[in-house]
Protein backbone atom coordinates (compact mmCIF):
# COMPACT_ATOMS: atom_id res chain seq x y z
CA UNK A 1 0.00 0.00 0.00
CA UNK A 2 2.88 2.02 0.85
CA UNK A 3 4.74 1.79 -2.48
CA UNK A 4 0.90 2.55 -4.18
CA UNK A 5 0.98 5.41 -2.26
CA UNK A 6 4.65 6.67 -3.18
CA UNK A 7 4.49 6.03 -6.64
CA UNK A 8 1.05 7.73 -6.63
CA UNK A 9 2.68 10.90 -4.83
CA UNK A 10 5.19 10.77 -7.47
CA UNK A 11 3.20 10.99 -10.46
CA UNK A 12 0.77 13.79 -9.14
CA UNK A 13 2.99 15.89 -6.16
CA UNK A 14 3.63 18.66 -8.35
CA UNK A 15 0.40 19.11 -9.87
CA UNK A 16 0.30 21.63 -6.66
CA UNK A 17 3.05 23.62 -8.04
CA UNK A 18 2.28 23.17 -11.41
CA UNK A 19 -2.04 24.51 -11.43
CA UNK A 20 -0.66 27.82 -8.45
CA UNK A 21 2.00 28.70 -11.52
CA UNK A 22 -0.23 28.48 -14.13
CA UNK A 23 -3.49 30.17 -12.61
CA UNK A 24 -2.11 32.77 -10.25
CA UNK A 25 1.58 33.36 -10.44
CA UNK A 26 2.36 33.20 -14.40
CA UNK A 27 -0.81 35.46 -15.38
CA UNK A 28 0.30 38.43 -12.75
CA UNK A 29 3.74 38.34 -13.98
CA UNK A 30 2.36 38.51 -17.97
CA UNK A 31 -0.12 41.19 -16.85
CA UNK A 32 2.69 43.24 -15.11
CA UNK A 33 4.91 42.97 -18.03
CA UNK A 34 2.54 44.42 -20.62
CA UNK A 35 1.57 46.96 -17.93
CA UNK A 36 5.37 48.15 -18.35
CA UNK A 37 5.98 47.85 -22.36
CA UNK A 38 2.53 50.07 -23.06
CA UNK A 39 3.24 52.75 -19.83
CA UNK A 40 6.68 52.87 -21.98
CA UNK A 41 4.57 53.62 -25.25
CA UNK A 42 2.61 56.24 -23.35
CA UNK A 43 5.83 57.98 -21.99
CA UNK A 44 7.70 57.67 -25.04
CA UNK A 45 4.48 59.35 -26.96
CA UNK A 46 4.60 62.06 -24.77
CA UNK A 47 8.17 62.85 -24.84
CA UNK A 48 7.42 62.84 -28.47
CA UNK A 49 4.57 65.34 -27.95
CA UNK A 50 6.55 67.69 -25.51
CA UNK A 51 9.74 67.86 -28.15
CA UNK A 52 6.98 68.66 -30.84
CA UNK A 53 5.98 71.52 -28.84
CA UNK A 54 2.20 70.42 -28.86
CA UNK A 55 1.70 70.18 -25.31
CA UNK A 56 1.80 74.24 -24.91
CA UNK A 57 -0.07 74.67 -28.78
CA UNK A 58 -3.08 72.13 -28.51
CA UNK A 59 -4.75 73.90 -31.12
CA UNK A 60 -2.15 73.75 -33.92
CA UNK A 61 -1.48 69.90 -34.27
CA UNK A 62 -0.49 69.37 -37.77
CA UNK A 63 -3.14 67.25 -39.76
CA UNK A 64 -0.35 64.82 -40.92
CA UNK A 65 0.95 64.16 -37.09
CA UNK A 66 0.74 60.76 -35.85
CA UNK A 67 1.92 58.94 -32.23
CA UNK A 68 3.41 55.87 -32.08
CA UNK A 69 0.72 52.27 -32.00
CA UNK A 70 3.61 50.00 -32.90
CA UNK A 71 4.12 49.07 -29.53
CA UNK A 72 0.20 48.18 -28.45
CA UNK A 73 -0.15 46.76 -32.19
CA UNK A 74 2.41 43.94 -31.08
CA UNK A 75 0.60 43.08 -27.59
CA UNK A 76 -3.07 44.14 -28.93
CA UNK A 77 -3.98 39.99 -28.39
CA UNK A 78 -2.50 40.11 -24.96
CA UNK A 79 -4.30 43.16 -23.71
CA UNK A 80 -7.48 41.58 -25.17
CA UNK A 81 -7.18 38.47 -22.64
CA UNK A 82 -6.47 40.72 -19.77
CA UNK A 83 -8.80 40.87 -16.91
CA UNK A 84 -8.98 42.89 -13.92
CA UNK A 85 -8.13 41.27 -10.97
CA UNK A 86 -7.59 43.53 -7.45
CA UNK A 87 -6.56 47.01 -9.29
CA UNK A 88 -5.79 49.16 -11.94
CA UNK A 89 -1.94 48.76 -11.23
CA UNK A 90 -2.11 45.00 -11.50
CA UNK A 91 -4.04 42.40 -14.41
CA UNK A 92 -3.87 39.05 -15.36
CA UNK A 93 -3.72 37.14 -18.54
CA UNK A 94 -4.84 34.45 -19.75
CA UNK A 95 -2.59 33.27 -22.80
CA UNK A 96 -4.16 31.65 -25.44
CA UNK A 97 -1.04 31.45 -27.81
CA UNK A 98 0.19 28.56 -26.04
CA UNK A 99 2.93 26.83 -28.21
């Protein structure tokens, strides 16, 4: 019964580990990480705006001036599966683009 028992703890022990990484852990650390590329995006668009000298001249943005989507073009998907969890400063992801 013992050796049942052992083998069985074997096979399935880690499934702990393996279902707390996979539903908790993994989807905060995703979630933080696009949290950081897009608040890049944001500051970098703003720098962008402030060297333009738009910020002071709201009225005279030039009808060919554009920001910078590159950024939340590449991680559109991701931010799609993202779901609130506790607050704004923190999300979690469910990936779907599993390999």
């Amino acid at each position: 019964m013992e050796s049942a028992l052992s083998i069985f703890a074997g096979l399935f022990g880690g499934i702990g580990a393996v279902l707390a990484w996979e539903l908790f852990v993994r989807p905060v650390v995703q979630g933080r990480a696009i949290a950081e590329v897009l608040s890049a995006e944001v500051s970098f668009n703003l720098e962008y705006l402030t060297a333009a000298g738009l910020v002071a001249k709201p009225n005279s943005i030039p009808m060919d001036f554009a920001l910078s989507t590159s950024v939340f073009d590449s991680v559109i998907d991701r931010v799609a599966t993202c779901r609130r969890i506790s607050s704004v400063r923190s999300c979690s992801c469910t990936d779907t683009s599993r390999n």
